[in-house]
PDB file of N, CA and C in Angstrom:
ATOM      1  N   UNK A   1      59.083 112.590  82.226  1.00  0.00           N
ATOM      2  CA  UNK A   1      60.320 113.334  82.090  1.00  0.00           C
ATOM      3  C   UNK A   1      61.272 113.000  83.236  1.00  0.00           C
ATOM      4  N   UNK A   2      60.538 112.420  84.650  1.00  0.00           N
ATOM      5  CA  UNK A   2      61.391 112.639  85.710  1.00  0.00           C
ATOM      6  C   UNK A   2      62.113 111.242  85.483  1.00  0.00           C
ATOM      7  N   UNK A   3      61.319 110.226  85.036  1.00  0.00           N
ATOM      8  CA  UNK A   3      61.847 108.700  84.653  1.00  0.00           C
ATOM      9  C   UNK A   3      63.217 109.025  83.588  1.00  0.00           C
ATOM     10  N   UNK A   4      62.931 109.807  82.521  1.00  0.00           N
ATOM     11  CA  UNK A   4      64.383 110.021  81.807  1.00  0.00           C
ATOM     12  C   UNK A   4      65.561 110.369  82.697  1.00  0.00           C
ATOM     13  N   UNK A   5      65.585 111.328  83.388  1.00  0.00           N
ATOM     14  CA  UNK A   5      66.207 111.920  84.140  1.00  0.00           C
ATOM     15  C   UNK A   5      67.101 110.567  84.895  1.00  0.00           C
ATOM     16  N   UNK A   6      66.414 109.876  85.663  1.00  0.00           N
ATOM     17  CA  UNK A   6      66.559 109.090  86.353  1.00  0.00           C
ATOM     18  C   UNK A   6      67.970 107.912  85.542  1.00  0.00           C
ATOM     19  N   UNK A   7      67.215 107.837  84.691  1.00  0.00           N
ATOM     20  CA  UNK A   7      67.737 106.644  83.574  1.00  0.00           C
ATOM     21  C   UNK A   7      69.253 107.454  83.357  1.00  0.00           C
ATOM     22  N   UNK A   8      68.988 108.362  82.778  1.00  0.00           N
ATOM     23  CA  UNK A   8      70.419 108.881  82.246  1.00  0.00           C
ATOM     24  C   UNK A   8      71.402 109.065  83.684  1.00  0.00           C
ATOM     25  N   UNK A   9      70.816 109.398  84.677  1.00  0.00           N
ATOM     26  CA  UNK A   9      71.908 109.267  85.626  1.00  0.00           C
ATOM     27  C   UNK A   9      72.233 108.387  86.075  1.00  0.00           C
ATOM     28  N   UNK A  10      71.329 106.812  85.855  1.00  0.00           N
ATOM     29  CA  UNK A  10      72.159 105.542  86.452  1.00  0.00           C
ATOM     30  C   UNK A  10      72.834 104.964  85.275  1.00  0.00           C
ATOM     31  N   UNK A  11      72.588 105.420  84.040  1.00  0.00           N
ATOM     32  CA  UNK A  11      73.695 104.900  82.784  1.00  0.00           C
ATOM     33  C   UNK A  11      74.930 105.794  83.010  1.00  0.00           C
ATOM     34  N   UNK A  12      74.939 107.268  83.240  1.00  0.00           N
ATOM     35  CA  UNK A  12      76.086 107.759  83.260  1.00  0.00           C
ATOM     36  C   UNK A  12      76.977 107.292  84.327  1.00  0.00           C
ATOM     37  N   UNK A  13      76.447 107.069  85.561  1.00  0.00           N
ATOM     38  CA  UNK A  13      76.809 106.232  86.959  1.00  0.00           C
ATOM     39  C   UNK A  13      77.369 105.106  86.402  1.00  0.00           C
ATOM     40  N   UNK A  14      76.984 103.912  85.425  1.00  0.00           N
ATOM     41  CA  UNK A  14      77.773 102.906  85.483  1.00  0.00           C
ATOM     42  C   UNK A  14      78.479 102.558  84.321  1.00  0.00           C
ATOM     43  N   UNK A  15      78.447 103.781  82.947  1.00  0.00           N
ATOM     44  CA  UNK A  15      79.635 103.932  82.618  1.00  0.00           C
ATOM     45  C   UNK A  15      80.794 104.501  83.069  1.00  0.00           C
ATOM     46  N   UNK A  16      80.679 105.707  84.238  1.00  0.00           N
ATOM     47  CA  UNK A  16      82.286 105.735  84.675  1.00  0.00           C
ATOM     48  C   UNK A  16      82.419 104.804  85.949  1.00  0.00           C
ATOM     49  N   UNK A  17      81.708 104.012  86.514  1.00  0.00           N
ATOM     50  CA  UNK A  17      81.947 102.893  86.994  1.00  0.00           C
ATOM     51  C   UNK A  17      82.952 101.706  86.313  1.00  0.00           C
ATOM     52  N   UNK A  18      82.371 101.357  85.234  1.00  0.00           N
ATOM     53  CA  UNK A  18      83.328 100.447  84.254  1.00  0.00           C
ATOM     54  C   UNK A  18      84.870 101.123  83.575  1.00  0.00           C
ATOM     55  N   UNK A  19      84.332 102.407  83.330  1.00  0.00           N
ATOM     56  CA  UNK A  19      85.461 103.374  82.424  1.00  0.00           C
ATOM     57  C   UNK A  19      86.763 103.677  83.358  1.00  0.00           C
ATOM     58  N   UNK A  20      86.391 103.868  85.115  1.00  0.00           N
ATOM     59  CA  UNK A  20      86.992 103.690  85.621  1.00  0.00           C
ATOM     60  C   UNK A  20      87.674 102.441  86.637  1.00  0.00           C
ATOM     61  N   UNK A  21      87.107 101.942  86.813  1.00  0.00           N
ATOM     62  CA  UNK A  21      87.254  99.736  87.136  1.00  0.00           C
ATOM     63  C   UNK A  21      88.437  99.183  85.995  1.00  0.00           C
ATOM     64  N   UNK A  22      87.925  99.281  84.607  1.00  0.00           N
ATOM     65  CA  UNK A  22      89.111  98.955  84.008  1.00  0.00           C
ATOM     66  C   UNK A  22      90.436  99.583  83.882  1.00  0.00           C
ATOM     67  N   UNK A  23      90.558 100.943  83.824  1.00  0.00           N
ATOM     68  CA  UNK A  23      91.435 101.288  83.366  1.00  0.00           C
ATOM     69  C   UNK A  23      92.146 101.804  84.639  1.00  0.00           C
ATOM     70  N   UNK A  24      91.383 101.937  85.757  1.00  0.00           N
ATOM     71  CA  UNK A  24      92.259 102.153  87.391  1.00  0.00           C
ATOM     72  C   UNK A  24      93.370 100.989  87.677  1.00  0.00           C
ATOM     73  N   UNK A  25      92.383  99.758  87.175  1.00  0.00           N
ATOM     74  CA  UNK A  25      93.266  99.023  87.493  1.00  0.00           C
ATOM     75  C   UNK A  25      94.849  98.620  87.355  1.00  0.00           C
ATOM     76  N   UNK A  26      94.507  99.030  85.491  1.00  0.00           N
ATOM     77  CA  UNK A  26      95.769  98.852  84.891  1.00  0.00           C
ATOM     78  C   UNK A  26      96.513  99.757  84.773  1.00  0.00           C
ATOM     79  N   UNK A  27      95.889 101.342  85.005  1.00  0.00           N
ATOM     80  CA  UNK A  27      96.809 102.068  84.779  1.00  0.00           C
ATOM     81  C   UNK A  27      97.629 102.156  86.238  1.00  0.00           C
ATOM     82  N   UNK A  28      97.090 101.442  87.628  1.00  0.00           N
ATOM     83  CA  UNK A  28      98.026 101.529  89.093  1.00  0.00           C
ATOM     84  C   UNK A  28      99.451 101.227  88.828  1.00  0.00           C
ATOM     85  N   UNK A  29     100.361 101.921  89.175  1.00  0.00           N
ATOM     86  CA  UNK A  29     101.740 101.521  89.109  1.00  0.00           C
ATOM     87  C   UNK A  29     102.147 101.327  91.059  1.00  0.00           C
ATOM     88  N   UNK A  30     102.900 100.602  90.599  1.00  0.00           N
ATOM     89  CA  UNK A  30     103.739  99.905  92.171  1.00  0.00           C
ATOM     90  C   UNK A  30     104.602 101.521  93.314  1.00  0.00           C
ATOM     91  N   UNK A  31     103.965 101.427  94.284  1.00  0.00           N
ATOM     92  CA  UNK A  31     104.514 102.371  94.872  1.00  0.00           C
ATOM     93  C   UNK A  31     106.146 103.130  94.732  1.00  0.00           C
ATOM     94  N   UNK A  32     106.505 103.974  94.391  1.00  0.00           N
ATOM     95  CA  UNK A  32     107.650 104.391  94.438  1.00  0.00           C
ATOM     96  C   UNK A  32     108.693 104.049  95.396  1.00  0.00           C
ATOM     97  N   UNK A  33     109.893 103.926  95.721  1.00  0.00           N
ATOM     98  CA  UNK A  33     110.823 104.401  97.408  1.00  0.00           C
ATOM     99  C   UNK A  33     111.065 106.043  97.402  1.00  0.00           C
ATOM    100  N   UNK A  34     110.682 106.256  96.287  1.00  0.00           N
ATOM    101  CA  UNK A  34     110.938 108.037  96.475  1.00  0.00           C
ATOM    102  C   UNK A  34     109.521 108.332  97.322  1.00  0.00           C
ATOM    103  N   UNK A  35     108.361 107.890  97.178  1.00  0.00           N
ATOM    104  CA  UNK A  35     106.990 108.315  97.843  1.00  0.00           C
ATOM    105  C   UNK A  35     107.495 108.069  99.631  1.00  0.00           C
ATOM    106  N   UNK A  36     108.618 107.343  99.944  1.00  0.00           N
ATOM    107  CA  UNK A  36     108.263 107.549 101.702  1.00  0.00           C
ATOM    108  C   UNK A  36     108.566 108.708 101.973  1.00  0.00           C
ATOM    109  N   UNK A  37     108.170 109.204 103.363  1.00  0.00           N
ATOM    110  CA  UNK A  37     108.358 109.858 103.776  1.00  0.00           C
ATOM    111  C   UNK A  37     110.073 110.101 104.613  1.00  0.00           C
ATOM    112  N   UNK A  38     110.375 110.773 104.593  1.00  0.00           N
ATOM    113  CA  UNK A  38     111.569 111.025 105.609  1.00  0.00           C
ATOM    114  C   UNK A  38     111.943 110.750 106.884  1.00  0.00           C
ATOM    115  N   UNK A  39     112.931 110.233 107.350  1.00  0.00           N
ATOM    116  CA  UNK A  39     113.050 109.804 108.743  1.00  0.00           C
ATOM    117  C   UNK A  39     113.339 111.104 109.301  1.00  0.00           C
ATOM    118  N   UNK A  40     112.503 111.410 110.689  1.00  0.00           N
ATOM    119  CA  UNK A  40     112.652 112.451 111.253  1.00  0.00           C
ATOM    120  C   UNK A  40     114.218 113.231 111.645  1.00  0.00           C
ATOM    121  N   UNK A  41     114.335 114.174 111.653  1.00  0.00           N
ATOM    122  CA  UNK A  41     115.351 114.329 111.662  1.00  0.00           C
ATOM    123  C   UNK A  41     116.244 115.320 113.061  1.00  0.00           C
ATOM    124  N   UNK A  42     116.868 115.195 113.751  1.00  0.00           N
ATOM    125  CA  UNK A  42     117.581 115.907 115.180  1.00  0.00           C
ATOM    126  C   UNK A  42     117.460 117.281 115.373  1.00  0.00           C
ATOM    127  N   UNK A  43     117.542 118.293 115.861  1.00  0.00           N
ATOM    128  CA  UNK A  43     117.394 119.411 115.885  1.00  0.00           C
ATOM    129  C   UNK A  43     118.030 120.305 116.653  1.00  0.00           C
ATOM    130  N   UNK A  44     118.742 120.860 116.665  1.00  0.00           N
ATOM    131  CA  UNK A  44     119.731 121.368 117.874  1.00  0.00           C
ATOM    132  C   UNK A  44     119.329 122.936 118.070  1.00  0.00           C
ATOM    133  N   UNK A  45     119.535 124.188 118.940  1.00  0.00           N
ATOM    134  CA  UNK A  45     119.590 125.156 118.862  1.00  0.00           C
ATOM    135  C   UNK A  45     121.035 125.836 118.760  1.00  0.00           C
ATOM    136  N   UNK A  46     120.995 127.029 117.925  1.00  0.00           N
ATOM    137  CA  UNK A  46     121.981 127.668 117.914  1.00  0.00           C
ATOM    138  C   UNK A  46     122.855 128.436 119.554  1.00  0.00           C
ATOM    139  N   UNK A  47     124.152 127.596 119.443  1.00  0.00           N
ATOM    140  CA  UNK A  47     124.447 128.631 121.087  1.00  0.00           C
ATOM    141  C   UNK A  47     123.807 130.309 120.952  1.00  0.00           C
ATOM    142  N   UNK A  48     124.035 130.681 119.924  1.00  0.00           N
ATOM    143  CA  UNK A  48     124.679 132.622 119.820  1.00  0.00           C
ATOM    144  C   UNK A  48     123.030 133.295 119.519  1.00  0.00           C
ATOM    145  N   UNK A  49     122.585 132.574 118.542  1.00  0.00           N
ATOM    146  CA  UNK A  49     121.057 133.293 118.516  1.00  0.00           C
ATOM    147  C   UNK A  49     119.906 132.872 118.679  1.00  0.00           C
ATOM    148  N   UNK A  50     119.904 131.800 119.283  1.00  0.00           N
ATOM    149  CA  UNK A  50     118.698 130.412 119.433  1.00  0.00           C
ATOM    150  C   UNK A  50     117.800 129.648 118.375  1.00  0.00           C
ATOM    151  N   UNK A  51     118.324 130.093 117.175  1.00  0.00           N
ATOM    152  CA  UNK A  51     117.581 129.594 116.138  1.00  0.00           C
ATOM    153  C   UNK A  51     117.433 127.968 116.323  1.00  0.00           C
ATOM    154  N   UNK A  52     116.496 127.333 115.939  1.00  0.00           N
ATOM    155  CA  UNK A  52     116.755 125.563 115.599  1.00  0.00           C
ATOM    156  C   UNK A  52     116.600 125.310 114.414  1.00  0.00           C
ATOM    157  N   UNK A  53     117.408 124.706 114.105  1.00  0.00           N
ATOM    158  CA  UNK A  53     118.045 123.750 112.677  1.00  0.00           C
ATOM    159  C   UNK A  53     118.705 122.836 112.574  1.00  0.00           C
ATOM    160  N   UNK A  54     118.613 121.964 111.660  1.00  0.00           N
ATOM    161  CA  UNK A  54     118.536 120.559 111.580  1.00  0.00           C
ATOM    162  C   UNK A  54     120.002 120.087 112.093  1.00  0.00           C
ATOM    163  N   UNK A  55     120.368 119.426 112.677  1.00  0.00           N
ATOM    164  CA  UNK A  55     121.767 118.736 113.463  1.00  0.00           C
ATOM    165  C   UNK A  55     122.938 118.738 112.250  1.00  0.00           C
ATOM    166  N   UNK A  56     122.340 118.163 111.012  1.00  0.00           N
ATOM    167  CA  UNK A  56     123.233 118.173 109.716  1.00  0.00           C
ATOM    168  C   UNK A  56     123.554 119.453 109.192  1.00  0.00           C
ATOM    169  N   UNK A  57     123.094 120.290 109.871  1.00  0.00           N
ATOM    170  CA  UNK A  57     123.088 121.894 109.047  1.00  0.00           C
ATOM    171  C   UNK A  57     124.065 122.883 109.986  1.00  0.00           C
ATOM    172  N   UNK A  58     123.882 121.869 111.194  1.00  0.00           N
ATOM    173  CA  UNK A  58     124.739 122.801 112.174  1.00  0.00           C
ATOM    174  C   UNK A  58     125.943 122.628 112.270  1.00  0.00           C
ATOM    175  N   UNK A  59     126.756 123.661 113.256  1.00  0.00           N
ATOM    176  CA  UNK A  59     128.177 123.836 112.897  1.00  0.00           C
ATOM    177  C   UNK A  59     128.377 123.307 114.256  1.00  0.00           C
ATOM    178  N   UNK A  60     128.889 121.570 114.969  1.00  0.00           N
ATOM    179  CA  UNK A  60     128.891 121.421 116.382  1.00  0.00           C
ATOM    180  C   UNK A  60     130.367 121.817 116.799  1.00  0.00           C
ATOM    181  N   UNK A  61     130.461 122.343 117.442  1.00  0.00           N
ATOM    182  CA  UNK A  61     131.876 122.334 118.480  1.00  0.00           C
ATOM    183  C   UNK A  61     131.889 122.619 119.773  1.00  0.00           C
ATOM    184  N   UNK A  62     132.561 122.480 120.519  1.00  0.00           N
ATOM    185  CA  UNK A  62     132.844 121.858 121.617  1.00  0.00           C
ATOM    186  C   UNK A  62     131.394 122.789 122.488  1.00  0.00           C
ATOM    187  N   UNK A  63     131.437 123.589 122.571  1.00  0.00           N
ATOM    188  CA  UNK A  63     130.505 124.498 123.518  1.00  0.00           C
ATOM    189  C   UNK A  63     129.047 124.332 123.073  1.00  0.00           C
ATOM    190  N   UNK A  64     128.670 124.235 121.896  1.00  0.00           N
ATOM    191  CA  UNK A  64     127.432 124.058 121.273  1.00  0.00           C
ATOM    192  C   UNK A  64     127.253 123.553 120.361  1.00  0.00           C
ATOM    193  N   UNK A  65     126.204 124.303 119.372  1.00  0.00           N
ATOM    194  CA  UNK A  65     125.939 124.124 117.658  1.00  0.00           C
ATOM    195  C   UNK A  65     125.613 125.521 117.882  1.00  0.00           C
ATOM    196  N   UNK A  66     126.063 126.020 116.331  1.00  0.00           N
ATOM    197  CA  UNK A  66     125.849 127.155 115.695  1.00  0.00           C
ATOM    198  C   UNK A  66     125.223 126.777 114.396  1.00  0.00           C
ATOM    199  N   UNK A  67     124.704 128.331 114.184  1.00  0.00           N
ATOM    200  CA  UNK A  67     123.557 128.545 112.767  1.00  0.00           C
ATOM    201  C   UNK A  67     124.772 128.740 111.847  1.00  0.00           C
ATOM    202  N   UNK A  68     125.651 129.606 111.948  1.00  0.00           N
ATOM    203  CA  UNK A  68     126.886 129.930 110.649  1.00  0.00           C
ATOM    204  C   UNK A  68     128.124 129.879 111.422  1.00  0.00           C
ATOM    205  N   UNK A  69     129.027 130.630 110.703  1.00  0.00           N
ATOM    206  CA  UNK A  69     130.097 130.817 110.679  1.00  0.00           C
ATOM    207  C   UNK A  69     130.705 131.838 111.529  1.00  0.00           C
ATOM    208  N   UNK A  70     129.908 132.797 111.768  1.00  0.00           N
ATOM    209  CA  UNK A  70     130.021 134.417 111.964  1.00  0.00           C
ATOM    210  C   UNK A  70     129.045 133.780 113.291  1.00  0.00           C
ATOM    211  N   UNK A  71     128.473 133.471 113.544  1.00  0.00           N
ATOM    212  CA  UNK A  71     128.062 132.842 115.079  1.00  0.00           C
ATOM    213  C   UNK A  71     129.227 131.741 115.305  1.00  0.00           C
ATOM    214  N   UNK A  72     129.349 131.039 115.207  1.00  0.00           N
ATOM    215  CA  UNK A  72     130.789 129.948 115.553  1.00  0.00           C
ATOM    216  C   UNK A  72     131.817 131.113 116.187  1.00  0.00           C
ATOM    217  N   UNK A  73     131.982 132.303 115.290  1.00  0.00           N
ATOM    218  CA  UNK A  73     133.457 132.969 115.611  1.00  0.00           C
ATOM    219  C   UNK A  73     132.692 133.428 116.928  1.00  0.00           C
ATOM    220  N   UNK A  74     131.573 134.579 116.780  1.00  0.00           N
ATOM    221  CA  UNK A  74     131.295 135.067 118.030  1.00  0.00           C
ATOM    222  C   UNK A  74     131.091 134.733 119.330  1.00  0.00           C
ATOM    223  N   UNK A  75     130.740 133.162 119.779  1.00  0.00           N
ATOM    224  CA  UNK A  75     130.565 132.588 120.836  1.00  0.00           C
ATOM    225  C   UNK A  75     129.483 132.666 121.025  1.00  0.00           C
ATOM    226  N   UNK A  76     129.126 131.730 122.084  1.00  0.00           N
ATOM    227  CA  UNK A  76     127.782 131.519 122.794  1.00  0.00           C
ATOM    228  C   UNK A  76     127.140 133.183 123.007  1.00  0.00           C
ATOM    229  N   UNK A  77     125.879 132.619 123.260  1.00  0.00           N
ATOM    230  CA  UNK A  77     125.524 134.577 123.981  1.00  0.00           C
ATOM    231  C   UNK A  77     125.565 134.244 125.453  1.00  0.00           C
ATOM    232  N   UNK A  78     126.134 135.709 125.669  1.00  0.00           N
ATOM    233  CA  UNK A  78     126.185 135.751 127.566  1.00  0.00           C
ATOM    234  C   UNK A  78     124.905 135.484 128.001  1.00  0.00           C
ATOM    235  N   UNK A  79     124.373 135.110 128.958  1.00  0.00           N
ATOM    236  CA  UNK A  79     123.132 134.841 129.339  1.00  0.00           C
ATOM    237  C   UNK A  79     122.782 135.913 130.480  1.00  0.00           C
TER     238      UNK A  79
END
């Protein structure tokens, strides 16, 4: 009984060996440019509430970067 045993698990072993060999192969498609990853990106802190967020998101003017709008008006925080 233990010899059956045996048998059926090295036939099942090298049919998904083959089942997968052929059809991995062909079904591989060529890497995407959407799959890279992202170039890191700058990070600034907010003058008014210290948050950090991304350089493109921020509002720069002359004294700092701000998170919004309503921080831009209010100014830096006093320290």
């Amino acid at each position: 009984m233990k010899y059956l045993v045996v048998i059926l698990v090295v036939v099942v072993m090298l049919w998904l060996m083959l089942r997968g060999g052929a059809r991995g192969r062909a079904a591989k498609a060529p890497p995407r440019a959407a799959d890279k990853t992202p170039a890191a990106e700058g990070m600034v802190q907010c003058a008014h509430c210290g948050v950090h967020l991304p350089r493109r998101e921020a509002l720069l003017v002359g004294e700092g970067a701000f998170c919004s709008d309503a921080h831009r008006s209010a100014g830096p925080r006093p320290s």
